[in-house]
Protein backbone atom coordinates (compact mmCIF):
# COMPACT_ATOMS: atom_id res chain seq x y z
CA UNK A 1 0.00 0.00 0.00
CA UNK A 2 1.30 3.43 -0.73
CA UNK A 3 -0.01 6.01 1.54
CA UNK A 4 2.43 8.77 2.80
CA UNK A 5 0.83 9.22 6.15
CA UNK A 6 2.49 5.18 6.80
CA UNK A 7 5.63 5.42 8.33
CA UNK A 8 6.92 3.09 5.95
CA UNK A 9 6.53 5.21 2.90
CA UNK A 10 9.52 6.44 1.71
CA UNK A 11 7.48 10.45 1.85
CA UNK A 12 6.50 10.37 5.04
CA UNK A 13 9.19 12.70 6.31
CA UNK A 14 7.97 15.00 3.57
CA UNK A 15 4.33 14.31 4.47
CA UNK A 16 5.04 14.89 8.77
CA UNK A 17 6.92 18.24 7.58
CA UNK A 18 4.10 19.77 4.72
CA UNK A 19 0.86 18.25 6.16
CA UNK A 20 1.41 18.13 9.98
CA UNK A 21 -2.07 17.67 10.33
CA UNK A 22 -2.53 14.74 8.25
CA UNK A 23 -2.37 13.88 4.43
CA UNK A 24 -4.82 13.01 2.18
CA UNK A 25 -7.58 10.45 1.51
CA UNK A 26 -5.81 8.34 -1.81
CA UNK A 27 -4.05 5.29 -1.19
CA UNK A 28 -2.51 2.99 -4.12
CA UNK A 29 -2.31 -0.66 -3.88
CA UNK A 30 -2.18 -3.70 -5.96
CA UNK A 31 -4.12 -7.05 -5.65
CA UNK A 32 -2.63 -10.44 -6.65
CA UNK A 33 -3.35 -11.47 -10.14
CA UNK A 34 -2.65 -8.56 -12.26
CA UNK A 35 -4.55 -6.21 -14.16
CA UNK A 36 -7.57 -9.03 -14.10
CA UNK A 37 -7.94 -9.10 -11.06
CA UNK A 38 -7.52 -4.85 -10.90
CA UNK A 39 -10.40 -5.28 -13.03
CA UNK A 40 -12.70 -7.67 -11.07
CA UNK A 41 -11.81 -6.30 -7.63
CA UNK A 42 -12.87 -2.75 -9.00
CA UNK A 43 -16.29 -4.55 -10.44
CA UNK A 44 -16.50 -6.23 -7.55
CA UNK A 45 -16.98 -2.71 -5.32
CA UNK A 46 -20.79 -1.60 -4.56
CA UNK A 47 -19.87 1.07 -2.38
CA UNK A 48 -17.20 3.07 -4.27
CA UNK A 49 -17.52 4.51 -7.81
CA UNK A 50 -15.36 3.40 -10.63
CA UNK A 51 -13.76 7.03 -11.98
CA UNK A 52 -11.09 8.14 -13.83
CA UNK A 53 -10.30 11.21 -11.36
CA UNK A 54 -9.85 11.08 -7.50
CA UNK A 55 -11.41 13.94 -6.42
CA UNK A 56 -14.96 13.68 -5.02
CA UNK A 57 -16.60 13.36 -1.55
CA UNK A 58 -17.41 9.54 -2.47
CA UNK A 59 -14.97 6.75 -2.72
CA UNK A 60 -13.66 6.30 -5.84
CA UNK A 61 -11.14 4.00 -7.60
CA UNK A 62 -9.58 4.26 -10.77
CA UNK A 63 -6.85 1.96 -12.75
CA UNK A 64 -4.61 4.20 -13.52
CA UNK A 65 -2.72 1.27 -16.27
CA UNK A 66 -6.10 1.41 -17.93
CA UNK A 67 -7.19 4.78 -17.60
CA UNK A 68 -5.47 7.94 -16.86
CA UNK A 69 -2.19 6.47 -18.09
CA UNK A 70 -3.65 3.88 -21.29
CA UNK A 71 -1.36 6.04 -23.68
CA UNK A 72 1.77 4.20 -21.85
CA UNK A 73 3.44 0.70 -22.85
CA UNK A 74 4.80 -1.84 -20.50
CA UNK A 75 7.89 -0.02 -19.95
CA UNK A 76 6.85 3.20 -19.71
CA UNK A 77 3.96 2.55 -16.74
CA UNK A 78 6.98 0.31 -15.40
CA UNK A 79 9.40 3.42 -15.65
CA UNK A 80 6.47 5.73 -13.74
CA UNK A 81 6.01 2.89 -10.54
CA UNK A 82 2.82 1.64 -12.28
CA UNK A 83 1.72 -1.74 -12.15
CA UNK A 84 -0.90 -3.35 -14.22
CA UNK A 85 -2.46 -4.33 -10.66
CA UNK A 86 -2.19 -0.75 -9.35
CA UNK A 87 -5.04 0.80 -7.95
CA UNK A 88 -6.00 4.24 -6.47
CA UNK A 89 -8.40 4.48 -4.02
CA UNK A 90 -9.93 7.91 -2.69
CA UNK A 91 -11.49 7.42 0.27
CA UNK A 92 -14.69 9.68 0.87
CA UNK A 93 -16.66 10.62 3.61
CA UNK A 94 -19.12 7.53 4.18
CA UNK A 95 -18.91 5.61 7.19
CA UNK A 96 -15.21 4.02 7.78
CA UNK A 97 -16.90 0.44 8.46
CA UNK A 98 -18.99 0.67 5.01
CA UNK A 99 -16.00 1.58 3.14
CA UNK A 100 -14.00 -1.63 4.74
CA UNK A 101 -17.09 -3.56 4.18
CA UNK A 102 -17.14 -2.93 0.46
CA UNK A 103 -13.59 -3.43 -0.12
CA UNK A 104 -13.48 -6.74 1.82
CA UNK A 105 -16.73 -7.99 0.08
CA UNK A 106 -14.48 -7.11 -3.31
CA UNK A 107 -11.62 -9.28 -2.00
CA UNK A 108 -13.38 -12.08 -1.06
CA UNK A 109 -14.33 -11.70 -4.82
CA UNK A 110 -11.11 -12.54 -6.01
């Protein structure tokens, strides 16, 4: 998962010293299996919207390998840090438990 408010991600010093008060609501992550499974995770979702921007009060998701950044080949998504199984998640203002619902219904999809 990339998120830069984890202490494992290699911003978070950056994040801690621009947004002391906490980052933002998109996360990346990838699911086993590729862009397929990208695909049929994002179907899977009944809660969050599938969009191709990040910026709403609902929870969205978007694949950016098949979407934003389609114009790219193999190498070139490689060369930017994305995978065919990335996904971006904003996370919106529903209830934390419904969002965690939906994306563990999704999952079990898989």
């Amino acid at each position: 998962m990339n998120y830069p408010g984890l202490k494992s991600s290699k911003y978070y010093a950056l994040a801690q010293k621009y947004m002391p008060n906490g980052t933002c609501g998109v996360i990346s992550f990838g699911v086993k299996g590729g862009r397929e499974a990208a695909a049929k995770f994002m179907e899977g979702l009944k809660l969050a919207s599938l969009v191709v921007h990040v910026a709403d009060l609902r929870t969205c998701v978007l694949h950016p390998a098949s979407t934003t950044h389609r114009q790219l080949n193999d190498e070139q998504l490689a060369e930017g840090g994305i995978s065919a199984d990335l996904i971006r998640m904003s996370v919106g203002i529903e209830k934390k438990n419904d969002i965690m619902e939906d994306i563990q219904q999704a999952l079990n999809q898989l």
